[in-house]
Protein backbone atom coordinates (compact mmCIF):
# COMPACT_ATOMS: atom_id res chain seq x y z
CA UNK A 1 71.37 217.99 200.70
CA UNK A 2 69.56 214.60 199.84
CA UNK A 3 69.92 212.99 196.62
CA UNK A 4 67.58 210.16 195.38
CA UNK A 5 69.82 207.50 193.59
CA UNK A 6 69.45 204.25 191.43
CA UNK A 7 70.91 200.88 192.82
CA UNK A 8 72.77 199.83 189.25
CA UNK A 9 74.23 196.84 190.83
CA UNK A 10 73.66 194.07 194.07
CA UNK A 11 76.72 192.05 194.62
CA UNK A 12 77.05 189.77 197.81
CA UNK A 13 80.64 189.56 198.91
CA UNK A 14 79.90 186.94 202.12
CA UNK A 15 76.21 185.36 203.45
CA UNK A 16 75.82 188.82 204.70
CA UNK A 17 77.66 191.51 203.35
CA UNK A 18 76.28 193.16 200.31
CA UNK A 19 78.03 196.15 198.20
CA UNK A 20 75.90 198.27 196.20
CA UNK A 21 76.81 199.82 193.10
CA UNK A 22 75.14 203.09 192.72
CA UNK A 23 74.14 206.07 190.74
CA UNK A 24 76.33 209.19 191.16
CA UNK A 25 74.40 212.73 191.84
CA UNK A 26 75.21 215.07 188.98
CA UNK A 27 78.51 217.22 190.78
CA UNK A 28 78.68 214.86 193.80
CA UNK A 29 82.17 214.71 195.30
CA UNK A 30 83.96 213.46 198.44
CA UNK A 31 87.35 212.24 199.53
CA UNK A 32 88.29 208.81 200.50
CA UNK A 33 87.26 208.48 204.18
CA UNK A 34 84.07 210.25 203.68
CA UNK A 35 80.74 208.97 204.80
CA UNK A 36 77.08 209.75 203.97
CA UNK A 37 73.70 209.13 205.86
CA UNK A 38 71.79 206.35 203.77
CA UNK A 39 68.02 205.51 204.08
CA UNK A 40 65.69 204.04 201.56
CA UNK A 41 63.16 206.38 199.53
CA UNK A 42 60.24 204.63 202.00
CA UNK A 43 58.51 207.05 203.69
CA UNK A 44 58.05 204.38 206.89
CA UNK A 45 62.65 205.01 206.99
CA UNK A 46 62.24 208.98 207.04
CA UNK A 47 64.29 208.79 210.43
CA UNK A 48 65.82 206.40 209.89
CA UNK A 49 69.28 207.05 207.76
CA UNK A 50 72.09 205.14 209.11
CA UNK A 51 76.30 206.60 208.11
CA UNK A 52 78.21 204.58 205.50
CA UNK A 53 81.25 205.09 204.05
CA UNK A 54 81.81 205.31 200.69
CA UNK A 55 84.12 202.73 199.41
CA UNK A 56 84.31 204.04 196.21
CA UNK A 57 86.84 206.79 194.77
CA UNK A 58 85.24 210.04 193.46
CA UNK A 59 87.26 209.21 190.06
CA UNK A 60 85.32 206.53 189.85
CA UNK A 61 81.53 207.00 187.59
CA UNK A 62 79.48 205.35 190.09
CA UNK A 63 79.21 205.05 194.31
CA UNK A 64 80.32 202.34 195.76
CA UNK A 65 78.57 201.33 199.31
CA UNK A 66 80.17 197.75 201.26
CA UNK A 67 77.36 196.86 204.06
CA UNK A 68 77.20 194.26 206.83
CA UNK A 69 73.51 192.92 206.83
CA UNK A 70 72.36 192.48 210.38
CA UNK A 71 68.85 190.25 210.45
CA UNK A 72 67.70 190.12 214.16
CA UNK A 73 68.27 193.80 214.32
CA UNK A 74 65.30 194.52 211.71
CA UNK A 75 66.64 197.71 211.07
CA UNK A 76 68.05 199.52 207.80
CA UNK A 77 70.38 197.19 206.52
CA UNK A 78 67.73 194.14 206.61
CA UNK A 79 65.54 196.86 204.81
CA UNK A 80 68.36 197.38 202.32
CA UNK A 81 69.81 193.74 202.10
CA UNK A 82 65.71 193.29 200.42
CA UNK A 83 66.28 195.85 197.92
CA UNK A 84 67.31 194.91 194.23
CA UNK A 85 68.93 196.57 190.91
CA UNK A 86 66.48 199.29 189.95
CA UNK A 87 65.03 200.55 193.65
CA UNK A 88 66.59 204.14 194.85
CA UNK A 89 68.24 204.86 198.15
CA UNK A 90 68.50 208.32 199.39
CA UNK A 91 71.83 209.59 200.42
CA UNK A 92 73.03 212.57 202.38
CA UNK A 93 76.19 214.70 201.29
CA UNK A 94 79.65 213.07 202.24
CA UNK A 95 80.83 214.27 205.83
CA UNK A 96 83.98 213.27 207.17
CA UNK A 97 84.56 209.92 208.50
CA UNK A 98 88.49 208.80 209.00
CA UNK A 99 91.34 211.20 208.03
CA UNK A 100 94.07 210.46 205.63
CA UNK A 101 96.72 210.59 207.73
CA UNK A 102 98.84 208.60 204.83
CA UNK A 103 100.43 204.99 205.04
CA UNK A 104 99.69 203.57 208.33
CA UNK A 105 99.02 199.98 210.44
CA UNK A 106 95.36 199.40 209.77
CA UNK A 107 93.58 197.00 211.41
CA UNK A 108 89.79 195.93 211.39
CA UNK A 109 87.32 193.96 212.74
CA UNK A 110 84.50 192.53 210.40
CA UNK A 111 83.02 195.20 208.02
CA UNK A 112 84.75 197.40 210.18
CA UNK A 113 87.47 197.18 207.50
CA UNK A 114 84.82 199.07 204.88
CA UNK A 115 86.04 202.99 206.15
CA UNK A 116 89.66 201.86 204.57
CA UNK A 117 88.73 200.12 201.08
CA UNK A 118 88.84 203.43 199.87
CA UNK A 119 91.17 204.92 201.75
CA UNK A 120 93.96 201.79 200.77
CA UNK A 121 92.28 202.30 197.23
CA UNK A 122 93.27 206.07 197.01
CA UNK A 123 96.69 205.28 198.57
CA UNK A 124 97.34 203.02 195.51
CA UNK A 125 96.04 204.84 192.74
CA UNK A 126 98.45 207.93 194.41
CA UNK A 127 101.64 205.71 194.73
CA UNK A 128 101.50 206.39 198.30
CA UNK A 129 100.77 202.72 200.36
CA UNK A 130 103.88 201.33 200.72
CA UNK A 131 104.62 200.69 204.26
CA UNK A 132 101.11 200.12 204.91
CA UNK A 133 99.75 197.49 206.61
CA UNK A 134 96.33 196.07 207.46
CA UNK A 135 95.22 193.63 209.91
CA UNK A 136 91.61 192.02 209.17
CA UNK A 137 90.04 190.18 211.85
CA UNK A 138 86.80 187.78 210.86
CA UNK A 139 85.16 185.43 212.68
CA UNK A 140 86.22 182.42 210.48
CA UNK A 141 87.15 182.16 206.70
CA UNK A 142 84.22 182.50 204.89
CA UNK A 143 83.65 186.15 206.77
CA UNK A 144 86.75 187.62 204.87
CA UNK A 145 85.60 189.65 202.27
CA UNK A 146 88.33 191.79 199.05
CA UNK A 147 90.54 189.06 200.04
CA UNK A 148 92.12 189.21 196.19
CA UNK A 149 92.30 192.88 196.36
CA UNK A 150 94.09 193.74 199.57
CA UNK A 151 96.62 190.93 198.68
CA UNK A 152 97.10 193.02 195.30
CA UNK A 153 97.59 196.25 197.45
CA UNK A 154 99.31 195.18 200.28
CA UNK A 155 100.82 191.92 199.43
CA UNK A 156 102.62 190.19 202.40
CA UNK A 157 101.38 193.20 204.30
CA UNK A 158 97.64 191.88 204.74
CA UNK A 159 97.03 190.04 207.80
CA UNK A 160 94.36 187.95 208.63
CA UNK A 161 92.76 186.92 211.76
CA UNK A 162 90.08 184.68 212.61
CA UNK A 163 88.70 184.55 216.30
CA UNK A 164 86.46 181.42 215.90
CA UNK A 165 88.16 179.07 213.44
CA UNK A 166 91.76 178.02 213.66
CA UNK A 167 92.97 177.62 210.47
CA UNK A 168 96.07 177.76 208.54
CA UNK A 169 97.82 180.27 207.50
CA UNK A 170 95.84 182.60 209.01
CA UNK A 171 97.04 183.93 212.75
CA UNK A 172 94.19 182.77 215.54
CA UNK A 173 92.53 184.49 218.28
CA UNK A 174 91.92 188.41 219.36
CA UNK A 175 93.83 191.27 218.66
CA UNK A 176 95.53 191.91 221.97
CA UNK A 177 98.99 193.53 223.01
CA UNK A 178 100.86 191.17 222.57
CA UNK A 179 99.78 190.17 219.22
CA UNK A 180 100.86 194.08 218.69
CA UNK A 181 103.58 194.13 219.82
CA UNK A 182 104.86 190.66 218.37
CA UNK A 183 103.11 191.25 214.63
CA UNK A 184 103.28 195.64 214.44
CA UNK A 185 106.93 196.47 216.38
CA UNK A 186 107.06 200.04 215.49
CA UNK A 187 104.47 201.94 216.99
CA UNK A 188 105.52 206.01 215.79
CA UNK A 189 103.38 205.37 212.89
CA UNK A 190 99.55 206.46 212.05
CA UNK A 191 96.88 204.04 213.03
CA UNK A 192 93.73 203.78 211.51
CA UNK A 193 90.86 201.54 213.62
CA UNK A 194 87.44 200.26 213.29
CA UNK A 195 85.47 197.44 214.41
CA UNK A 196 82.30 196.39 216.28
CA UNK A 197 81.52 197.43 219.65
CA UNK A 198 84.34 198.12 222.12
CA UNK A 199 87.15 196.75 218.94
CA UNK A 200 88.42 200.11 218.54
CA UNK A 201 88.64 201.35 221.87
CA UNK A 202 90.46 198.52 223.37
CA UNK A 203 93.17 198.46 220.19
CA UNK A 204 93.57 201.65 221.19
CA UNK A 205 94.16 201.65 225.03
CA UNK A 206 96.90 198.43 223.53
CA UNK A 207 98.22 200.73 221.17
CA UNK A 208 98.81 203.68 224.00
CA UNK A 209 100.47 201.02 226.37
CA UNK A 210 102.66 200.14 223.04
CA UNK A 211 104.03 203.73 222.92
CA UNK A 212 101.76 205.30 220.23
CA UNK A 213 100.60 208.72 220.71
CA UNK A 214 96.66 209.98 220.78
CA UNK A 215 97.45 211.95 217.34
CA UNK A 216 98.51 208.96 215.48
CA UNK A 217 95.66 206.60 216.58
CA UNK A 218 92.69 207.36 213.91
CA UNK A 219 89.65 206.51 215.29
CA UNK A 220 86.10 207.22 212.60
CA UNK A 221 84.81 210.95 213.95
């Protein structure tokens, strides 16, 4: 089903990531994880939906939507990084994207940390994230985004990493195995991953060499 909603809010977290606060559908509900198809009520987008996940909680009286605006691509989220308070987006029902396979080792590259804000967020709100762990990687400071918030979740347990800037106190360089094995240790835990391009499925081949099996490594469906 497709439901027409009202952007009620335009917030930019970075220089280009945007999170939209949005009308809820009368008896829309998901589960943190979930994604829908977005596209904007233009009739020039009518192919054009592209999957987001919801980084709001379905407690919660309005949708939450965290997006990475990408200009030379002059696709949907240039289209929606132009849209203000007032406009409408049109949203598909929510679909599974990660599964909540509780407390885990998180880690994320760029926006690719948007599946879990809801997913940590849920895990608080049940009393169920200690243990947890997430590891951000961002091209340099001023990329991180929540910064205040996954501190209050996770405390000591949020780790940042910054691939282009080496900066203090924050860890430098990529996510490789033996920044795994050095900063993770204990790999019979779930896994949750998701990052640009080939981020996911080279944590993962780490991750297997590490000793964790194929049905704890979460990787979006």
């Amino acid at each position: 089903m497709e439901h027409k909603i009202e952007i009620k809010q335009k917030n930019w977290l970075t220089h280009n990531v945007m999170q939209f606060t949005l009308e809820k559908p009368e008896g829309f509900s998901f589960t943190a994880g979930q994604a829908v198809e977005v596209t904007l009520d233009d009739p020039e987008f009518k192919d054009k939906a592209a999957p987001f996940t919801l980084t709001s909680l379905n407690m919660d009286e309005d949708l939450e939507l965290t997006i990475k605006c990408y200009p030379k691509h002059e696709g949907i989220t240039l289209a929606l990084s132009k849209l203000e308070k007032g406009d409408h987006l049109l949203i598909s029902d929510a679909w599974d994207s990660f599964k909540n396979n509780g407390p885990g080792v998180f880690i994320a590259g760029g926006t690719g940390v948007t599946p879990f804000i809801a997913l940590l967020r849920q895990m608080e709100v049940d009393g169920t994230v200690d243990g947890s762990r997430l590891i951000f990687s961002n091209k340099t400071e001023d990329d991180i985004f929540l910064d205040e918030e996954f501190k209050r979740i996770l405390g000591n347990n949020f780790i940042k990493l910054l691939t282009q800037q080496n900066k203090k106190p924050h860890y430098y360089g990529r996510i490789d195995k033996a920044f795994l094995k050095n900063i993770v240790g204990e790999f019979d835990q779930p896994f949750y991953l998701c990052g640009p391009e080939n981020f996911a499925a080279d944590i993962k081949g780490y991750l297997k060499e590490l000793g964790a099996g194929d049905d704890l490594v979460n990787i979006s469906l």
